[in-house]
PDB file of N, CA and C in Angstrom:
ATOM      1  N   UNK A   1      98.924 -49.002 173.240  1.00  0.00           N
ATOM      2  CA  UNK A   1      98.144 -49.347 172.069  1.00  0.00           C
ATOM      3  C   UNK A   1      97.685 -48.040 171.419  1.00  0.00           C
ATOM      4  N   UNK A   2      98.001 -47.632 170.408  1.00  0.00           N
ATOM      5  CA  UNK A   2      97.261 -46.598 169.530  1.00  0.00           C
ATOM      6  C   UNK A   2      96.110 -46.794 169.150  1.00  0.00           C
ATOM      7  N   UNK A   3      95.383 -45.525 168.524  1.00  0.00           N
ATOM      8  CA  UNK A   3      94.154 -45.422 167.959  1.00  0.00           C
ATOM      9  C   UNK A   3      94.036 -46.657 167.121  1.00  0.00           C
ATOM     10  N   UNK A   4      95.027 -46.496 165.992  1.00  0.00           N
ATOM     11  CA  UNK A   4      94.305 -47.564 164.759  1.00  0.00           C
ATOM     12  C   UNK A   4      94.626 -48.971 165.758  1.00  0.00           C
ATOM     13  N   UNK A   5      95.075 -49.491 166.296  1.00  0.00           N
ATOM     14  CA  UNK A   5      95.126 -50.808 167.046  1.00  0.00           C
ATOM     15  C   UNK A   5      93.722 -51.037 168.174  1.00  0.00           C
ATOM     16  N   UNK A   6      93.301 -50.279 168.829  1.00  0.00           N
ATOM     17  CA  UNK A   6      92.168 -50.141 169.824  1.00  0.00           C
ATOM     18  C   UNK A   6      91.218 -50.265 168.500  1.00  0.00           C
ATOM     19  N   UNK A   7      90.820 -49.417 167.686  1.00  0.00           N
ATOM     20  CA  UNK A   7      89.841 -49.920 166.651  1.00  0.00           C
ATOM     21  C   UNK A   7      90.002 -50.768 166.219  1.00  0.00           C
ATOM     22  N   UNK A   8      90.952 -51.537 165.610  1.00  0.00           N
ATOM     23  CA  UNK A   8      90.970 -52.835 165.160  1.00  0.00           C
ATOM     24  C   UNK A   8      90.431 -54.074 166.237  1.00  0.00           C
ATOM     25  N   UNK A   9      90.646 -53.488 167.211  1.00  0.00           N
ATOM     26  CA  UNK A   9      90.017 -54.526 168.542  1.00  0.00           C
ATOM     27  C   UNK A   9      88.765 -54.617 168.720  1.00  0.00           C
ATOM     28  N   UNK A  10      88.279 -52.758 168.390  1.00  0.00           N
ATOM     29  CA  UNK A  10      86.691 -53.056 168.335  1.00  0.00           C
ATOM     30  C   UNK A  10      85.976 -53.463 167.333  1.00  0.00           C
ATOM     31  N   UNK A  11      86.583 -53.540 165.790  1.00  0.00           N
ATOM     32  CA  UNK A  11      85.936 -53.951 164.788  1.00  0.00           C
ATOM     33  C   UNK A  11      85.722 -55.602 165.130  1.00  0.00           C
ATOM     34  N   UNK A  12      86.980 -56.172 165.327  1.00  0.00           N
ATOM     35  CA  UNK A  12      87.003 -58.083 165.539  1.00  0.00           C
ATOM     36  C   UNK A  12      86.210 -58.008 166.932  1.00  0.00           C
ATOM     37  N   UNK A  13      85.838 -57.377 167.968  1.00  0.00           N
ATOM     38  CA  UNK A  13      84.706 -58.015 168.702  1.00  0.00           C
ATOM     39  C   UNK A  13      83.472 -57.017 168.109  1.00  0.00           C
ATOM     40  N   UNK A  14      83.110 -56.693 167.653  1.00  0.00           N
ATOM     41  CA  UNK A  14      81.993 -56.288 166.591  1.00  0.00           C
ATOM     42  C   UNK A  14      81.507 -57.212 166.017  1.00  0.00           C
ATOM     43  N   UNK A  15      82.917 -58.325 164.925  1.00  0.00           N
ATOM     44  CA  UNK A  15      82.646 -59.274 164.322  1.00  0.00           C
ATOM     45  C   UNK A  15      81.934 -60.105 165.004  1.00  0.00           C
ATOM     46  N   UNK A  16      82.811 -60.390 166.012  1.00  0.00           N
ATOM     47  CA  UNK A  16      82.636 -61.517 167.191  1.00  0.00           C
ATOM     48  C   UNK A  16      81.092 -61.233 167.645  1.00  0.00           C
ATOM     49  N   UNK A  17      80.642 -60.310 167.727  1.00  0.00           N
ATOM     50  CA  UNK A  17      79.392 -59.967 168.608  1.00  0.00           C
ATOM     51  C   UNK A  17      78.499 -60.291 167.109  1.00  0.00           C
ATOM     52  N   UNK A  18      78.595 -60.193 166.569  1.00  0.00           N
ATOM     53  CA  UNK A  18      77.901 -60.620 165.174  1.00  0.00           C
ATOM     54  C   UNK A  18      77.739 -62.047 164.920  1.00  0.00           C
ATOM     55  N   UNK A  19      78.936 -62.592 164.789  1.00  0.00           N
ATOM     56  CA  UNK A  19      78.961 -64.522 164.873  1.00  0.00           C
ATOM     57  C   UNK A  19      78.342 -65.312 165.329  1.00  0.00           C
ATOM     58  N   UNK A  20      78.840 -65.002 166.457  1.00  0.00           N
ATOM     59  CA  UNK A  20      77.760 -65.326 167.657  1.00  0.00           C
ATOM     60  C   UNK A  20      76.431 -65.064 167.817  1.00  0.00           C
ATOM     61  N   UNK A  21      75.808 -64.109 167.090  1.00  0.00           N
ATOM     62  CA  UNK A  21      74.550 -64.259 167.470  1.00  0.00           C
ATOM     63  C   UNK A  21      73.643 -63.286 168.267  1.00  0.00           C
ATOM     64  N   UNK A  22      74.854 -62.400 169.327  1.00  0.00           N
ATOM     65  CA  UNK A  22      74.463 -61.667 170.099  1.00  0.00           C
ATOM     66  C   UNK A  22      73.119 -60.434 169.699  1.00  0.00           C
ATOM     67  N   UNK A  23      72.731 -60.363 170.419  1.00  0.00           N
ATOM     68  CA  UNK A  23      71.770 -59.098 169.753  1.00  0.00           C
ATOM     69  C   UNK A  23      71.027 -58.316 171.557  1.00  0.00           C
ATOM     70  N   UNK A  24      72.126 -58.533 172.541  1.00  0.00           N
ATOM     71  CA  UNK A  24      71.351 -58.377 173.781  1.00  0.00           C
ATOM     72  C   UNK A  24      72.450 -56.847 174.368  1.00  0.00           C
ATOM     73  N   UNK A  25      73.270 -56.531 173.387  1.00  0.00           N
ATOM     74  CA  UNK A  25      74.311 -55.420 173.531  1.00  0.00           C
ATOM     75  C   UNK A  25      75.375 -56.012 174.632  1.00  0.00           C
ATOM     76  N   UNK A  26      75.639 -57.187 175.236  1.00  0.00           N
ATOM     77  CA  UNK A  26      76.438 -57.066 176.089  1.00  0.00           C
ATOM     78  C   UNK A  26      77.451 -58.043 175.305  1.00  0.00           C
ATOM     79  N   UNK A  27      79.177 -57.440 175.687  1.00  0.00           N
ATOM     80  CA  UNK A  27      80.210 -58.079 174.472  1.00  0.00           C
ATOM     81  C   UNK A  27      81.058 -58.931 175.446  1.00  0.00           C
ATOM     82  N   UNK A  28      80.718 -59.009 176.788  1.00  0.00           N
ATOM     83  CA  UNK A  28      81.081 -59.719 177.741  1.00  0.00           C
ATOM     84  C   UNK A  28      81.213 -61.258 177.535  1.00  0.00           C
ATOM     85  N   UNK A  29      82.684 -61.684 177.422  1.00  0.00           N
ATOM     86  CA  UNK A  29      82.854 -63.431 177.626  1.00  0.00           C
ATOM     87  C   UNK A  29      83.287 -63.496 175.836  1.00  0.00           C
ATOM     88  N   UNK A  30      83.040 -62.558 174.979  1.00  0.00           N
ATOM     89  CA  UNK A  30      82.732 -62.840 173.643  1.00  0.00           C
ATOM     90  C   UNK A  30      84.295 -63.265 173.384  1.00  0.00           C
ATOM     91  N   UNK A  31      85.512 -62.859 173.981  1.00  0.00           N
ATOM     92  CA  UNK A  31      86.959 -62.766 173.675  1.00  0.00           C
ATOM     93  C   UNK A  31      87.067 -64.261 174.327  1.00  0.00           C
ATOM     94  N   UNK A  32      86.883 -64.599 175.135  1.00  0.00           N
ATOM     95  CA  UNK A  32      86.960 -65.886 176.152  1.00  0.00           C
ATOM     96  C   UNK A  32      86.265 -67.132 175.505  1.00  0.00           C
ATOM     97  N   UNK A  33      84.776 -66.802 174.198  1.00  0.00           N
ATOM     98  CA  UNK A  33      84.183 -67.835 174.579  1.00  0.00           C
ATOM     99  C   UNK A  33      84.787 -68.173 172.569  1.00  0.00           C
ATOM    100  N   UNK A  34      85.727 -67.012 172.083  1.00  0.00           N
ATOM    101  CA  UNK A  34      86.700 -67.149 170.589  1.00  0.00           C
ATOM    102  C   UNK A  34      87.481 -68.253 170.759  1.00  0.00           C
ATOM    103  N   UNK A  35      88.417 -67.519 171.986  1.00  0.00           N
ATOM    104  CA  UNK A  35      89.252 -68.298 172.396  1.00  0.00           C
ATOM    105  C   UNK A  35      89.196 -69.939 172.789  1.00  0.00           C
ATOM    106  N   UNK A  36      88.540 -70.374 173.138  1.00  0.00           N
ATOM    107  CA  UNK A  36      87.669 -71.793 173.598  1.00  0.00           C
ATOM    108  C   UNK A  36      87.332 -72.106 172.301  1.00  0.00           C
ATOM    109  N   UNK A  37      86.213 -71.622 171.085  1.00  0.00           N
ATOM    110  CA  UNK A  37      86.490 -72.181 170.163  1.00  0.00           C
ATOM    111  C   UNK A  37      87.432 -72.672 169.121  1.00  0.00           C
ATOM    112  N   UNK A  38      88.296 -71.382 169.185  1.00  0.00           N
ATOM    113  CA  UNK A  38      89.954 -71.687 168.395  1.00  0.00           C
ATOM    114  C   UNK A  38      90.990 -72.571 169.255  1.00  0.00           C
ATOM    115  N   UNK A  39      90.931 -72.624 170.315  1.00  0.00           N
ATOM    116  CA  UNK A  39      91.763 -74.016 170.484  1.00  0.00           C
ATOM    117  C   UNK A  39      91.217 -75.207 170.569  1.00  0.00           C
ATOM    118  N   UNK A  40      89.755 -75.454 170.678  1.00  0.00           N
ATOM    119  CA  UNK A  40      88.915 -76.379 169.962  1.00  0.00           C
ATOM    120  C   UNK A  40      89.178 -76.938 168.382  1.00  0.00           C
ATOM    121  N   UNK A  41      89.190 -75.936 167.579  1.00  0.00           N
ATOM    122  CA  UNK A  41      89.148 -76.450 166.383  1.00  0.00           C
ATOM    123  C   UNK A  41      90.886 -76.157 166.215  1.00  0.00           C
ATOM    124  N   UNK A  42      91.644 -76.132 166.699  1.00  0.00           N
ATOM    125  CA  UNK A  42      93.391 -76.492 166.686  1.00  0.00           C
ATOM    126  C   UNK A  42      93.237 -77.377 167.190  1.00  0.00           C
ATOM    127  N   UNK A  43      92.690 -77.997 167.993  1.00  0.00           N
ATOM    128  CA  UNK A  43      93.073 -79.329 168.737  1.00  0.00           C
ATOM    129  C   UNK A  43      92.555 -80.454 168.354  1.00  0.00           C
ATOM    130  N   UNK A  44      91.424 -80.344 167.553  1.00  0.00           N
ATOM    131  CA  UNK A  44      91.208 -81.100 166.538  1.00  0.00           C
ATOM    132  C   UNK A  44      92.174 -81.511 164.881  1.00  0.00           C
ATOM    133  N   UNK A  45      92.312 -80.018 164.528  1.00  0.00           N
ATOM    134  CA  UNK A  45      93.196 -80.156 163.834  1.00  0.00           C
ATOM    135  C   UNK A  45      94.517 -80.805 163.711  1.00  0.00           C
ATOM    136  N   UNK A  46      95.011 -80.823 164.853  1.00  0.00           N
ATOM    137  CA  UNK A  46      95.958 -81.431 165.191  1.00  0.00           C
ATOM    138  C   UNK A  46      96.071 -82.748 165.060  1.00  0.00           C
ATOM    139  N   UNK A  47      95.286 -83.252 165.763  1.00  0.00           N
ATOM    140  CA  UNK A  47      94.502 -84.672 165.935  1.00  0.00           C
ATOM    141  C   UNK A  47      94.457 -85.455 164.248  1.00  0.00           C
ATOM    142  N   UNK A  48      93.720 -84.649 163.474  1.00  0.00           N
ATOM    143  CA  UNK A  48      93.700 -84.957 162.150  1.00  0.00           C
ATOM    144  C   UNK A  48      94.780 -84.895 161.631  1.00  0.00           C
ATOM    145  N   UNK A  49      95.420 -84.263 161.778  1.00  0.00           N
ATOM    146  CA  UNK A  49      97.088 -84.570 160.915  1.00  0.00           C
ATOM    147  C   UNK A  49      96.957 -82.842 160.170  1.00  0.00           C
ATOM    148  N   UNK A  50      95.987 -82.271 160.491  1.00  0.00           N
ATOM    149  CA  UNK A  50      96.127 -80.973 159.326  1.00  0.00           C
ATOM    150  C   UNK A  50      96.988 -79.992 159.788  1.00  0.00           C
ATOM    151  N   UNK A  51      97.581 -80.081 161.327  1.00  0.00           N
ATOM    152  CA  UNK A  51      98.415 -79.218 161.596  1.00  0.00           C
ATOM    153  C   UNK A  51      99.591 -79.858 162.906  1.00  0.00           C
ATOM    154  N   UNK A  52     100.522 -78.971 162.256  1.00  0.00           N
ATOM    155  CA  UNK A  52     101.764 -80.114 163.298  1.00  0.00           C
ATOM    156  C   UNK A  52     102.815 -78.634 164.172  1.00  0.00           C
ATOM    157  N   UNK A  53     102.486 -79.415 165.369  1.00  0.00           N
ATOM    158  CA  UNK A  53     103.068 -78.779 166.280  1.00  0.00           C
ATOM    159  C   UNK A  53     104.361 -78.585 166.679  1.00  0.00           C
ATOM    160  N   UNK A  54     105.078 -77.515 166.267  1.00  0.00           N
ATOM    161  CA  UNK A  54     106.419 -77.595 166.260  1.00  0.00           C
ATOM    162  C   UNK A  54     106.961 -76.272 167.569  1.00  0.00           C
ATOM    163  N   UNK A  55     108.101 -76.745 168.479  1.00  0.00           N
ATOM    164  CA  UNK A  55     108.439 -76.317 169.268  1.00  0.00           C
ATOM    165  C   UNK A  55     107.363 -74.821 170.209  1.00  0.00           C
ATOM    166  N   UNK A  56     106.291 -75.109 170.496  1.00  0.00           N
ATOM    167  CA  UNK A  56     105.170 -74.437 170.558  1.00  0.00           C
ATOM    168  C   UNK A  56     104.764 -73.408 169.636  1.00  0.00           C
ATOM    169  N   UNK A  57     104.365 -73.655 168.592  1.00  0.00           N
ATOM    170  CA  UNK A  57     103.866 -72.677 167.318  1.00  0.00           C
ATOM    171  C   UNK A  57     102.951 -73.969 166.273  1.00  0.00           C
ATOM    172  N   UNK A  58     101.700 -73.456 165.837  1.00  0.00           N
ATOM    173  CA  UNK A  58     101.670 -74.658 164.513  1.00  0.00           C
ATOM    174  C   UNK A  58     101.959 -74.259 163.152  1.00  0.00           C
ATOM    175  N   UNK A  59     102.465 -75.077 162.947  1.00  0.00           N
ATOM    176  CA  UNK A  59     102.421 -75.519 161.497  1.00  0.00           C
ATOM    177  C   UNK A  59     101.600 -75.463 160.462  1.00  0.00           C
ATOM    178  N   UNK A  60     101.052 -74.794 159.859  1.00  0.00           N
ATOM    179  CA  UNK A  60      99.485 -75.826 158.997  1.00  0.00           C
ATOM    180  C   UNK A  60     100.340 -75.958 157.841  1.00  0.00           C
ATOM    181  N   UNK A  61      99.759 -77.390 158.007  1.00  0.00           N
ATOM    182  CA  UNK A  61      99.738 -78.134 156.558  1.00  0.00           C
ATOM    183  C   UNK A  61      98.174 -77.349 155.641  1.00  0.00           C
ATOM    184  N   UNK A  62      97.261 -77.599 156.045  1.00  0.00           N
ATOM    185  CA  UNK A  62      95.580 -77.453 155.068  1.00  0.00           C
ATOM    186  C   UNK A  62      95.060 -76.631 156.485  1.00  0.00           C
ATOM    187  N   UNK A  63      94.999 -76.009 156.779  1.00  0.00           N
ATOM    188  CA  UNK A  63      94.055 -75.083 157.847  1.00  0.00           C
ATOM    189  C   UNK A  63      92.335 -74.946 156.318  1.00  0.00           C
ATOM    190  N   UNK A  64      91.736 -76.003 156.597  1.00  0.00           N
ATOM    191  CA  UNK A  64      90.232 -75.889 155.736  1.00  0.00           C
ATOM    192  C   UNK A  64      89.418 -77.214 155.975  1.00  0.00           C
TER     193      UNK A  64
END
C-alpha cells in the first residue's frame, strides 16, 4: 500500500470516527461496526427491490 492509499484509509476512518459520534480517541471496531451497517442497509435494499443481486456483485437500480 503506498502513501497516498494509507492516507486515504486514514481520512475514511477519520470520517468514520466522526459519524459515529466518537469523541473518546479510540478508532477501534469503527471498520467492523461500517461494515455491519453497510450490509444492513444492502440487505434491506435488496429486500425492497432497490438492488438486485447478480452472480455475487449488486446491481443498483435507486441506491437512495
Amino acid at each position: 500500500m503506498n502513501t497516498f492509499e494509507e492516507q486515504l484509509r486514514a481520512d475514511f476512518l477519520d470520517y468514520l470516527y466522526d459519524k459515529y459520534g466518537r469523541t473518546n480517541g479510540c478508532y477501534t471496531g469503527l471498520w467492523k461496526q461500517y461494515q455491519e451497517d453497510i450490509s444492513l442497509q444492502m440487505r434491506k435494499a435488496v429486500i425492497e427491490g432497490r438492488v438486485k443481486l447478480e452472480c455475487g456483485y449488486a446491481e443498483s437500480k435507486k441506491l437512495a
